[in-house]
C-alpha atoms as a PDB file:
ATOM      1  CA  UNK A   1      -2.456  62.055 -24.974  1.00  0.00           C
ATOM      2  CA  UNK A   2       0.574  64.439 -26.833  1.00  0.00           C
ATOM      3  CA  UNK A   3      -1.522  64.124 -30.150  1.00  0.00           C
ATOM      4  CA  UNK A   4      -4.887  64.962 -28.220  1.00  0.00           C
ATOM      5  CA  UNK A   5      -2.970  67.884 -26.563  1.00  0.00           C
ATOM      6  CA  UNK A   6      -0.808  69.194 -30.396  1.00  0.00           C
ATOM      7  CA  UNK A   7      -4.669  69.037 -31.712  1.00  0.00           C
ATOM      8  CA  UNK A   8      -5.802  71.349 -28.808  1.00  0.00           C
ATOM      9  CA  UNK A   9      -2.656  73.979 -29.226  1.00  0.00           C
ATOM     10  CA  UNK A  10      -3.666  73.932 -32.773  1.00  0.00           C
ATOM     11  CA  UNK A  11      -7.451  74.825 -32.541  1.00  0.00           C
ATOM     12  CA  UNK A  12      -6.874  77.246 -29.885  1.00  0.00           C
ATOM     13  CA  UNK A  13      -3.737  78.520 -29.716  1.00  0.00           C
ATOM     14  CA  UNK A  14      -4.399  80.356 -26.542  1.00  0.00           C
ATOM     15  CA  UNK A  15      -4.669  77.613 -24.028  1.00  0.00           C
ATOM     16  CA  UNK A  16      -0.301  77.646 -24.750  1.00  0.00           C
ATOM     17  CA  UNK A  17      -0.304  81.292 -23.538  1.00  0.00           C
ATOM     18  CA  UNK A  18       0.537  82.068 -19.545  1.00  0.00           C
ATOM     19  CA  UNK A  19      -2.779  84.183 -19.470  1.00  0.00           C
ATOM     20  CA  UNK A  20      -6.125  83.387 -20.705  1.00  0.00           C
ATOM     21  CA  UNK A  21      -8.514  85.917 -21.258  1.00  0.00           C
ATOM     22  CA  UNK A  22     -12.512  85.237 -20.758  1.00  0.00           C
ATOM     23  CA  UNK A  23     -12.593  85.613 -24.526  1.00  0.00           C
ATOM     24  CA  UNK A  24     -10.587  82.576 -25.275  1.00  0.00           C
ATOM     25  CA  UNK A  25     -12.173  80.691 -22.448  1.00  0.00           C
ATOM     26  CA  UNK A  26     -15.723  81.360 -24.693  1.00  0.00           C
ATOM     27  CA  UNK A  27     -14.192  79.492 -27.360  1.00  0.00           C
ATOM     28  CA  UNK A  28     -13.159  76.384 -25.846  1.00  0.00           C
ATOM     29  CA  UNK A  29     -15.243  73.187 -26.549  1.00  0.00           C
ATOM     30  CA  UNK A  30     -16.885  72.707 -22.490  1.00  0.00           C
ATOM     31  CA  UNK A  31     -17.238  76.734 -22.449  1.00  0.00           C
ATOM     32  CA  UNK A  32     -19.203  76.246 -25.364  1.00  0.00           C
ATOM     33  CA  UNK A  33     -21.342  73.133 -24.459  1.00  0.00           C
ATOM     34  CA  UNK A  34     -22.047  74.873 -20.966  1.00  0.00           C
ATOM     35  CA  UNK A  35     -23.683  78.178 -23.029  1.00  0.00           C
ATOM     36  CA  UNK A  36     -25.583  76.046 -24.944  1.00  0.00           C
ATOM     37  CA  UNK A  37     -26.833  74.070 -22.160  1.00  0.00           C
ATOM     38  CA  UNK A  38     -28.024  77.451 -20.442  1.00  0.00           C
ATOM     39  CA  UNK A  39     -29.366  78.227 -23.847  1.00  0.00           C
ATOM     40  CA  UNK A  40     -31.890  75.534 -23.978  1.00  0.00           C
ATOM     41  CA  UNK A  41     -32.845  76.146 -20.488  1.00  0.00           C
ATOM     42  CA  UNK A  42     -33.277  79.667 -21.006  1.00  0.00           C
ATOM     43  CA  UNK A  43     -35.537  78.772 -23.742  1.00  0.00           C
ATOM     44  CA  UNK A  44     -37.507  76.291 -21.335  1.00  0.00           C
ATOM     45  CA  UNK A  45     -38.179  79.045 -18.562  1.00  0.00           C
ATOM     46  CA  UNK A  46     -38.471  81.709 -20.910  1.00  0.00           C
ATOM     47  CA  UNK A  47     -39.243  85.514 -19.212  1.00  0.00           C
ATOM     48  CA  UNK A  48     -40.934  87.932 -20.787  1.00  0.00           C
ATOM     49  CA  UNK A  49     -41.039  91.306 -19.319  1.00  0.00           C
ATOM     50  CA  UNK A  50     -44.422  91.869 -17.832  1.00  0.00           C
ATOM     51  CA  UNK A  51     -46.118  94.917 -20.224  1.00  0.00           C
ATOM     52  CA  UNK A  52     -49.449  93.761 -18.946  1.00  0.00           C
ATOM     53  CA  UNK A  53     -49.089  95.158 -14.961  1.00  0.00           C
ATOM     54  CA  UNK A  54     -51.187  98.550 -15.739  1.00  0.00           C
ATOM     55  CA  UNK A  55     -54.208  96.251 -15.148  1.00  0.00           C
ATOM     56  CA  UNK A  56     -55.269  92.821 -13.832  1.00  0.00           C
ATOM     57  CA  UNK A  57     -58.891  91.265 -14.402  1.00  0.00           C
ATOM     58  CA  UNK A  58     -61.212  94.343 -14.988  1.00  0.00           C
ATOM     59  CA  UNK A  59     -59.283  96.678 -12.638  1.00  0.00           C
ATOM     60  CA  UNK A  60     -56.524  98.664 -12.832  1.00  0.00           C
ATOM     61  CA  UNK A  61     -52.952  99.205 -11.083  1.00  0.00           C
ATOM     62  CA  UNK A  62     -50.961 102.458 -10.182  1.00  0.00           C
ATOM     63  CA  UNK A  63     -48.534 101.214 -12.622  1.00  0.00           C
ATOM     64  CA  UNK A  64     -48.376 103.817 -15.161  1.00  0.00           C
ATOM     65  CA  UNK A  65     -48.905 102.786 -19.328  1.00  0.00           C
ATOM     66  CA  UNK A  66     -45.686 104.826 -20.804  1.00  0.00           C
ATOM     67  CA  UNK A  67     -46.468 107.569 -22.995  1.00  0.00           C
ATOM     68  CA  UNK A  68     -48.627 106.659 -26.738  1.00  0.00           C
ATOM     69  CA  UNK A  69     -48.635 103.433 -25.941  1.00  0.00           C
ATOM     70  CA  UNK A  70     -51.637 101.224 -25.601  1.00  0.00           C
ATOM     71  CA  UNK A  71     -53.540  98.009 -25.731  1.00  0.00           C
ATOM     72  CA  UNK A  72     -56.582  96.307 -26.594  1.00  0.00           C
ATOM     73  CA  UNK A  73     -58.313  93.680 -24.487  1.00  0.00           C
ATOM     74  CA  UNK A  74     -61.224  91.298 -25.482  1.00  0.00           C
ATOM     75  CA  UNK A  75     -63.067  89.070 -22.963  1.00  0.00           C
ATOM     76  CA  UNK A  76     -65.411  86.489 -24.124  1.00  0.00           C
ATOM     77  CA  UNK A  77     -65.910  88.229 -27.173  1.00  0.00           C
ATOM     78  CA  UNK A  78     -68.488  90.601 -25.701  1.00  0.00           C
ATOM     79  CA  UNK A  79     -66.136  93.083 -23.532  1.00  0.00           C
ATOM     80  CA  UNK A  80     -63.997  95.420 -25.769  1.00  0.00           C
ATOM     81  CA  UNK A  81     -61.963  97.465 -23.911  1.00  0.00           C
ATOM     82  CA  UNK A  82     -59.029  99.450 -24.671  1.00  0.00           C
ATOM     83  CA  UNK A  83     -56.665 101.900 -22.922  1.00  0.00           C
ATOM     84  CA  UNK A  84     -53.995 104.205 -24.120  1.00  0.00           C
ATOM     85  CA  UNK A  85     -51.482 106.420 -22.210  1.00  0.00           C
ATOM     86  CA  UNK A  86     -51.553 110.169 -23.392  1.00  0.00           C
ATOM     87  CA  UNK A  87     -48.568 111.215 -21.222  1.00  0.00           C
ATOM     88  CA  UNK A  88     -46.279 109.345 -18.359  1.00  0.00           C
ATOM     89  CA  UNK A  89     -48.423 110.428 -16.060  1.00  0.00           C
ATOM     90  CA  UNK A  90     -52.027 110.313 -17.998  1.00  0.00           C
ATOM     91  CA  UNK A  91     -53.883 107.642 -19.905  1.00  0.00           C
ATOM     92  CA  UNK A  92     -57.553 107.053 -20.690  1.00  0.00           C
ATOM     93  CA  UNK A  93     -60.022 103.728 -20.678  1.00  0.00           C
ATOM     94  CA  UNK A  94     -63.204 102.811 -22.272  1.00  0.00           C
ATOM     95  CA  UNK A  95     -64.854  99.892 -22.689  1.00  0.00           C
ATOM     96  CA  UNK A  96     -68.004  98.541 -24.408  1.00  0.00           C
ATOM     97  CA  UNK A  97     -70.040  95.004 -23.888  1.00  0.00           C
ATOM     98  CA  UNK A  98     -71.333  94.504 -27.131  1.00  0.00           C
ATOM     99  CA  UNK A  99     -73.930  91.667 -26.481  1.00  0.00           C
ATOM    100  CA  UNK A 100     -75.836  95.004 -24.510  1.00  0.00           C
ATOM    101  CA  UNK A 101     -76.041  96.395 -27.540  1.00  0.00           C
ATOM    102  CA  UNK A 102     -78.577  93.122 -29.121  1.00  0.00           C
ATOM    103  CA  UNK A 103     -81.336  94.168 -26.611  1.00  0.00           C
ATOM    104  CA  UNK A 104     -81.424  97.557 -27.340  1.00  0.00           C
ATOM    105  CA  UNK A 105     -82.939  99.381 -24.114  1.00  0.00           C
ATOM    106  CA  UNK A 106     -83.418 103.208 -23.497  1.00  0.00           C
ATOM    107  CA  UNK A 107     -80.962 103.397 -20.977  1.00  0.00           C
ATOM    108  CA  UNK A 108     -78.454 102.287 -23.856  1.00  0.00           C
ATOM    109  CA  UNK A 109     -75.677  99.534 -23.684  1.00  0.00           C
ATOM    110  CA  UNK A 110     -73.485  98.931 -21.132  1.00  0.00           C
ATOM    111  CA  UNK A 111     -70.100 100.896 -21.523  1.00  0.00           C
ATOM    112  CA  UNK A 112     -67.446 102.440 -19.300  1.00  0.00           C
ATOM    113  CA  UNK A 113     -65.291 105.264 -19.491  1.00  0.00           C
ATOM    114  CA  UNK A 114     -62.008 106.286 -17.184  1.00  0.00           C
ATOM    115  CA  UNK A 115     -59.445 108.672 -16.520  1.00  0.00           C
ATOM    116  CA  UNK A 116     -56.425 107.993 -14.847  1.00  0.00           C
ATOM    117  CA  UNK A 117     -53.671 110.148 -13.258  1.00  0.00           C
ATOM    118  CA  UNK A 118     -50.046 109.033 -11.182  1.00  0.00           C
ATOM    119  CA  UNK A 119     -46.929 107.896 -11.485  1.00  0.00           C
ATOM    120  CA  UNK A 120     -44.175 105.919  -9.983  1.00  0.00           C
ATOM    121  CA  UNK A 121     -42.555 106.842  -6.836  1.00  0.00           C
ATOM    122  CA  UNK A 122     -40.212 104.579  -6.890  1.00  0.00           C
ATOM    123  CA  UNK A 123     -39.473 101.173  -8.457  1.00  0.00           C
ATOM    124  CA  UNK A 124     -41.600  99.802  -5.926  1.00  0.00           C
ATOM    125  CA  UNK A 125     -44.263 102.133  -5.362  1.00  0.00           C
ATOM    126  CA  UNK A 126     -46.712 103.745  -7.574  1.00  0.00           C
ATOM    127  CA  UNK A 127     -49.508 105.903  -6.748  1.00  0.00           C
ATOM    128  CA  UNK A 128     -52.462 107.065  -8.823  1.00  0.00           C
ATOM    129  CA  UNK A 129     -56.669 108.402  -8.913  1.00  0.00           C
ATOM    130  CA  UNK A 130     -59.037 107.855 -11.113  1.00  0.00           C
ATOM    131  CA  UNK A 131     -62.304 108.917 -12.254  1.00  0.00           C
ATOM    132  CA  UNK A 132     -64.728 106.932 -14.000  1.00  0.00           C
ATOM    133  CA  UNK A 133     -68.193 106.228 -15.140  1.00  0.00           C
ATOM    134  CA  UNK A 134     -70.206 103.015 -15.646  1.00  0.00           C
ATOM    135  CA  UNK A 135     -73.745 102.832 -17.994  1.00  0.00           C
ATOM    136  CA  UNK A 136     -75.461 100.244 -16.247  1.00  0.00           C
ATOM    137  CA  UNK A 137     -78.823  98.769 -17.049  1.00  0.00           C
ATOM    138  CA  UNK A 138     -81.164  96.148 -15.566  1.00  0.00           C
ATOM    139  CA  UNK A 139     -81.140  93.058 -16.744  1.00  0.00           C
ATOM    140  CA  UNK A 140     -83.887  91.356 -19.009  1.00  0.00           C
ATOM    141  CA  UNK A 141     -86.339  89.291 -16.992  1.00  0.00           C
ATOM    142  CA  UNK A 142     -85.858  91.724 -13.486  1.00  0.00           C
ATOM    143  CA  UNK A 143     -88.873  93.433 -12.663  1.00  0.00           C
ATOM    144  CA  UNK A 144     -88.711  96.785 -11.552  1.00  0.00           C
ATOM    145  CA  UNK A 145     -91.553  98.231  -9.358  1.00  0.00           C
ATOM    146  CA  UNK A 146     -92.763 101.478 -11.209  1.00  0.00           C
ATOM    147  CA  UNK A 147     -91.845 103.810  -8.829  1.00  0.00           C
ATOM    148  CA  UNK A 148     -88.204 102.633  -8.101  1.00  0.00           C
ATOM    149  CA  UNK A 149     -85.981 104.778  -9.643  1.00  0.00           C
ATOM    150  CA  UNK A 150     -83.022 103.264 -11.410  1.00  0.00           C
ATOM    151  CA  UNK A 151     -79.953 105.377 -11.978  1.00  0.00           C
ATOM    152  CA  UNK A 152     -78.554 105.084 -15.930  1.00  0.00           C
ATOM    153  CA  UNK A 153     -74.966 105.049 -14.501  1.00  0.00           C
ATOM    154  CA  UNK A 154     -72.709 105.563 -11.821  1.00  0.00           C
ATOM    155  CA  UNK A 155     -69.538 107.844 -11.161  1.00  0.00           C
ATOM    156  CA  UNK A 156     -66.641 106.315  -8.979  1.00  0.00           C
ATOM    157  CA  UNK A 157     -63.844 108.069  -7.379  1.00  0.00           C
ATOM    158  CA  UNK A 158     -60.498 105.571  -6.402  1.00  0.00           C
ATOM    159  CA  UNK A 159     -57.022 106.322  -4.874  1.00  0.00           C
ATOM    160  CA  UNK A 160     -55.184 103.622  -5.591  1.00  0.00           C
ATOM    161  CA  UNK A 161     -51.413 102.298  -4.334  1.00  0.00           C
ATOM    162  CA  UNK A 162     -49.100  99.812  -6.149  1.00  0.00           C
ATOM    163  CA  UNK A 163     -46.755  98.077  -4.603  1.00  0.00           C
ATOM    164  CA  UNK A 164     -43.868  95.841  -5.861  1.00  0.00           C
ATOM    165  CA  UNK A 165     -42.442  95.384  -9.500  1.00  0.00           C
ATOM    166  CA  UNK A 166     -43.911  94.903 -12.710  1.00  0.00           C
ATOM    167  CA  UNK A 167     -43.707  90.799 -11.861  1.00  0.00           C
ATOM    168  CA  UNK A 168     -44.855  90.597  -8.484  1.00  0.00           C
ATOM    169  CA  UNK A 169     -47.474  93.173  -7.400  1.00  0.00           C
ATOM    170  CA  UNK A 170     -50.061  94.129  -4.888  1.00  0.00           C
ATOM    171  CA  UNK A 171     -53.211  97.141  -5.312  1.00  0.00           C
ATOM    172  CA  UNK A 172     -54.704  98.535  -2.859  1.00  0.00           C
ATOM    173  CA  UNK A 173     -57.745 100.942  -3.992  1.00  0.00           C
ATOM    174  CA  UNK A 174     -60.235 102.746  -1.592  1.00  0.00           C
ATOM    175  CA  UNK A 175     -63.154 105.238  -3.519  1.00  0.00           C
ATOM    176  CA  UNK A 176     -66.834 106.166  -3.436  1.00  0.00           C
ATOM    177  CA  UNK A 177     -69.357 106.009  -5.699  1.00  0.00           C
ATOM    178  CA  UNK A 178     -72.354 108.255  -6.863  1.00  0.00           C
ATOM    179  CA  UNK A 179     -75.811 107.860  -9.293  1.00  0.00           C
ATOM    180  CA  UNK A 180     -75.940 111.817  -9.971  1.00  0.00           C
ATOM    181  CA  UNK A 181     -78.305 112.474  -7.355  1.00  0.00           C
ATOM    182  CA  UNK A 182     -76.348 111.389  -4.577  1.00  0.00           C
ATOM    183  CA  UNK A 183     -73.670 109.645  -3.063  1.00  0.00           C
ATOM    184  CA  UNK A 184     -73.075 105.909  -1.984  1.00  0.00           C
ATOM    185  CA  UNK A 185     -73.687 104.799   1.474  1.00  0.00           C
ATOM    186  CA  UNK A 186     -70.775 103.382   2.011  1.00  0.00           C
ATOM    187  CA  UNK A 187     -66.765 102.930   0.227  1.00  0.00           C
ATOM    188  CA  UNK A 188     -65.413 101.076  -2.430  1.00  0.00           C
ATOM    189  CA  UNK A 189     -62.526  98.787  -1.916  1.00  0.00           C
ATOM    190  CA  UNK A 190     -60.456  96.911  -4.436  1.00  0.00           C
ATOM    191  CA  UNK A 191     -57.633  94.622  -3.827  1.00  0.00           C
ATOM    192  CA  UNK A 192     -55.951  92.631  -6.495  1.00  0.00           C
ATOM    193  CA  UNK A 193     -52.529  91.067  -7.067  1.00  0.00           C
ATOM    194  CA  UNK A 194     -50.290  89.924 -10.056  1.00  0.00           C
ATOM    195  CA  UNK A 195     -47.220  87.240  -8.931  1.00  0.00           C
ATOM    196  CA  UNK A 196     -45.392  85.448 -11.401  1.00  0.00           C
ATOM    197  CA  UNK A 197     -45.208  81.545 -10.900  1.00  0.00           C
ATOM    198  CA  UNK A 198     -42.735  80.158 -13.677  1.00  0.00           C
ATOM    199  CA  UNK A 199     -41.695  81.919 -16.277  1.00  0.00           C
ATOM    200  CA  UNK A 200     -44.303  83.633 -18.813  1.00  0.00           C
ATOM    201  CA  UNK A 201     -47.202  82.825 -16.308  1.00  0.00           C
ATOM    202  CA  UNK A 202     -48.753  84.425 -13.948  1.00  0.00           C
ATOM    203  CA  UNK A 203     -51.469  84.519 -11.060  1.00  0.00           C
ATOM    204  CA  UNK A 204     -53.847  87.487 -11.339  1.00  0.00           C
ATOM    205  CA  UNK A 205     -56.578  87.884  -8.720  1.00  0.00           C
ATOM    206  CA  UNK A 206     -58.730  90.828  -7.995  1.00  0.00           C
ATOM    207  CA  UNK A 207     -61.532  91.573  -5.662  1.00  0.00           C
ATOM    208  CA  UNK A 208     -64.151  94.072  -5.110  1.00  0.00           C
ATOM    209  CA  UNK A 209     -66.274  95.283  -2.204  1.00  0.00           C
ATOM    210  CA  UNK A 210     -68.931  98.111  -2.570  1.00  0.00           C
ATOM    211  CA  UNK A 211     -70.045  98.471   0.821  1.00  0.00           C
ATOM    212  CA  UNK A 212     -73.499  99.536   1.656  1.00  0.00           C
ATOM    213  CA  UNK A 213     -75.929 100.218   5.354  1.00  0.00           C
ATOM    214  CA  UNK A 214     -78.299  97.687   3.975  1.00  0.00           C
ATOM    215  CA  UNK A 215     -76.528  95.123   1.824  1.00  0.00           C
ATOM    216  CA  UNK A 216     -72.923  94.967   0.571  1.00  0.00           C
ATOM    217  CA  UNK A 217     -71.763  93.511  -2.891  1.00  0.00           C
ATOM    218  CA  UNK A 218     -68.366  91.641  -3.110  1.00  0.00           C
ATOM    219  CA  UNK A 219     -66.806  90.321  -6.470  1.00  0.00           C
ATOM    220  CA  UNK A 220     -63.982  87.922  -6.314  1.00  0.00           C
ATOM    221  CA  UNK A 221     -61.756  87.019  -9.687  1.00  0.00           C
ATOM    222  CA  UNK A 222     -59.027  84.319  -9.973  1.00  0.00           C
ATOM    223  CA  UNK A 223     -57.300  83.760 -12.864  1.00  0.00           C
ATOM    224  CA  UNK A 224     -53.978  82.230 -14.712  1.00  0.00           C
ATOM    225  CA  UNK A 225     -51.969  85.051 -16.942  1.00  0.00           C
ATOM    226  CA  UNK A 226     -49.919  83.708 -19.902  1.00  0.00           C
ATOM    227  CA  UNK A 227     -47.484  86.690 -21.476  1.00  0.00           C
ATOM    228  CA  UNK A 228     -46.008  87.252 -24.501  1.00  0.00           C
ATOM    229  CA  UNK A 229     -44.137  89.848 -26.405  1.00  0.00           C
ATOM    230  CA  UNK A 230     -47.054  91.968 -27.323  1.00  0.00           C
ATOM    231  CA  UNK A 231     -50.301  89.373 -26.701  1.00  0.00           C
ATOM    232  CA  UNK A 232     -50.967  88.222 -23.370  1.00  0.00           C
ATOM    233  CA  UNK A 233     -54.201  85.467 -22.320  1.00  0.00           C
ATOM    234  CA  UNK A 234     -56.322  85.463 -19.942  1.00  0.00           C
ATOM    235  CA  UNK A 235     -58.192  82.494 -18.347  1.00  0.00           C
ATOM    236  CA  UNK A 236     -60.019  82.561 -14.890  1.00  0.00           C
ATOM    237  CA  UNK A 237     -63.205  82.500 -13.006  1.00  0.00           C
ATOM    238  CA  UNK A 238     -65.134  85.474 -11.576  1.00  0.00           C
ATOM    239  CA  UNK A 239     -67.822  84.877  -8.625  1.00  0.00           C
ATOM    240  CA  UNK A 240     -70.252  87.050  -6.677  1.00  0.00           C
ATOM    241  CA  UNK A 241     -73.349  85.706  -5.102  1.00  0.00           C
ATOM    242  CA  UNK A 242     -76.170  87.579  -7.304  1.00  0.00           C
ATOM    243  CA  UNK A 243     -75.402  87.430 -10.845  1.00  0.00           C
ATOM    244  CA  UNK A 244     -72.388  84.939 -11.627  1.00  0.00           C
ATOM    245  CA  UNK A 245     -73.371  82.444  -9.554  1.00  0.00           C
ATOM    246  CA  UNK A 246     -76.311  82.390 -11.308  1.00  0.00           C
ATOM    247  CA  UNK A 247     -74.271  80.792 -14.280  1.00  0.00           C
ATOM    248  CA  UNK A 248     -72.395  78.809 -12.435  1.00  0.00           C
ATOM    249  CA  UNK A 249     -72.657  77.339  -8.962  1.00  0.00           C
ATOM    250  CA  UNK A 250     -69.106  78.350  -9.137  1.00  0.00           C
ATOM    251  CA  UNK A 251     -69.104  81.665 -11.069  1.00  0.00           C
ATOM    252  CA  UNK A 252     -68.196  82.898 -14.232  1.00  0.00           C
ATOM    253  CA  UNK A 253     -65.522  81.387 -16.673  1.00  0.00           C
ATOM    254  CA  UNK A 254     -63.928  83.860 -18.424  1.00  0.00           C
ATOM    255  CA  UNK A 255     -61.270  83.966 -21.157  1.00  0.00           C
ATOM    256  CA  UNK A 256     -59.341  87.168 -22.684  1.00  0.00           C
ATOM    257  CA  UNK A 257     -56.729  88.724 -24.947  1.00  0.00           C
ATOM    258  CA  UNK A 258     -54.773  91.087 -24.318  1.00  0.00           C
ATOM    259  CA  UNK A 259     -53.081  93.064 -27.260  1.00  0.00           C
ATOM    260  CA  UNK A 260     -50.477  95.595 -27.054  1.00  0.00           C
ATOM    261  CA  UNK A 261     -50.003  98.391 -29.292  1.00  0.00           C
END
C-alpha cells in the first residue's frame, strides 16, 4: 500500500498538493480510462452535422444552402440534379433525367428548373418561395387522342415553412400550378419531414398532393438517410397509384447520392 501510494506521488506529483486542478485530474490513470471509454462510444454513435436539410426526397425545405455552396445529387443513375446557393438568401436548382433523353421526343427530355428565395427566422423557423418549371412528356406506349392537347411543361408557385433544426424537421408547402394557358384547378400541397434516429441516420419522408375538381394525384416517399461529412445516401421507396405502382405493387425503389460541394 505505501509503495503503491510513493509510486503515485511520483507519477503525479499533484495528487500530494491541497488543491487539484481539473488539469491534473485529466492526467490521472481512471480520468484517463473514463475519456477513452467515451471515446469509443463517441465513435460508435458518431454525429455528423446534418448539411443535407435544404432538401429531402425530390423536394425542398425553407432551410437556406449558405452562400457558394452546393451539391450534387444522383438517383438511380438517371436523375441528375444539382443546386447551388448564390447568396444567404438565394440559390438555384436544375435537374435532368437522362434516360428521357434515349427516346428522343419533340417535346424534349424531362428536366426541371427552380428558383428559390428565404431565410431563417429563427433557429427554428425558416420561411421561403419558390418558382419553378417542370418539362414533362407522355410516356411511350400512352395514347393520346389527337385532339387532346398536352402541355410541354408546367410552372409551380410554393410558399413553404420549416420548422425545427437542421436534425429534426418538418415542411409545410402550399402552391399552384399552371400549363401556360391557364391555371390548375385546384392547390398543391407538400409535406415532408427529416428526424434523426441514431446517430448519422435519418428518416426522410415526403408527400405530395396536386389537387384537382375531377381527379387528384398524391405521391408518397419513405426513405432511410445515411450522412456523412460531405456524401450523404439515400435509400427508400416512392408510391402513387398511376405510374409507380405500376413497377411495383409497392412503388418505386429508389437509391441516391448526395454530394456536397
Amino acid at each position: 500500500m505505501l509503495l503503491s501510494t510513493a509510486l503515485l506521488l511520483v507519477l503525479d506529483p499533484a495528487v500530494a498538493g491541497p488543491e487539484r486542478s481539473t488539469d491534473s485530474l485529466a492526467s490521472t490513470g481512471w480520468e484517463r480510462s473514463s475519456w477513452s471509454l467515451r471515446r469509443r462510444a463517441d465513435r460508435r454513435f458518431f454525429r455528423t452535422e446534418n448539411e443535407y436539410a435544404t432538401h429531402y426526397i425530390t423536394g425542398y425545405s425553407a432551410i437556406p444552402l449558405p452562400k457558394r455552396t452546393g451539391y450534387y445529387k444522383n438517383t438511380l443513375v438517371s436523375l441528375n440534379a444539382v443546386s447551388y446557393g448564390i447568396t444567404e438568401h438565394l440559390r438555384i436548382s436544375a435537374a435532368l433525367d437522362l434516360f428521357s433523353l434515349l427516346r428522343w421526343r419533340p417535346e424534349g427530355p424531362v428536366f426541371n428548373t427552380a428558383l428559390h428565395v428565404g431565410g431563417s427566422v429563427s433557429d427554428v423557423v425558416h420561411l421561403g418561395v419558390s418558382a419553378s418549371y417542370l418539362n414533362v412528356r407522355i410516356p411511350a406506349g400512352v395514347e393520346v387522342p389527337d385532339e387532346a392537347e398536352v402541355p410541354s411543361g408546367v410552372m409551380m408557385g410554393l410558399a413553404t415553412a420549416t420548422f425545427g433544426s437542421t436534425s429534426n424537421n418538418l415542411t409545410v408547402a402550399v402552391g399552384w400550378t399552371h400549363d401556360g394557358k391557364e391555371a390548375g384547378r385546384g392547390p398543391v400541397v407538400n409535406l415532408s419531414g427529416a428526424f434523426r434516429l441514431v446517430g448519422d441516420v435519418m428518416l426522410i419522408t415526403e408527400h405530395w398532393g396536386f389537387f384537382d375538381e375531377e381527379r387528384n394525384f398524391l405521391v408518397h416517399g419513405l426513405g432511410v438517410r445515411f450522412l456523412g461529412r460531405d456524401l450523404a445516401m439515400d435509400i427508400g421507396l416512392m408510391y402513387d397509384k398511376e405510374v409507380t405502382s405500376l413497377v411495383t405493387p409497392i412503388g418505386l425503389p429508389f437509391a441516391s447520392a448526395t454530394l456536397n460541394f
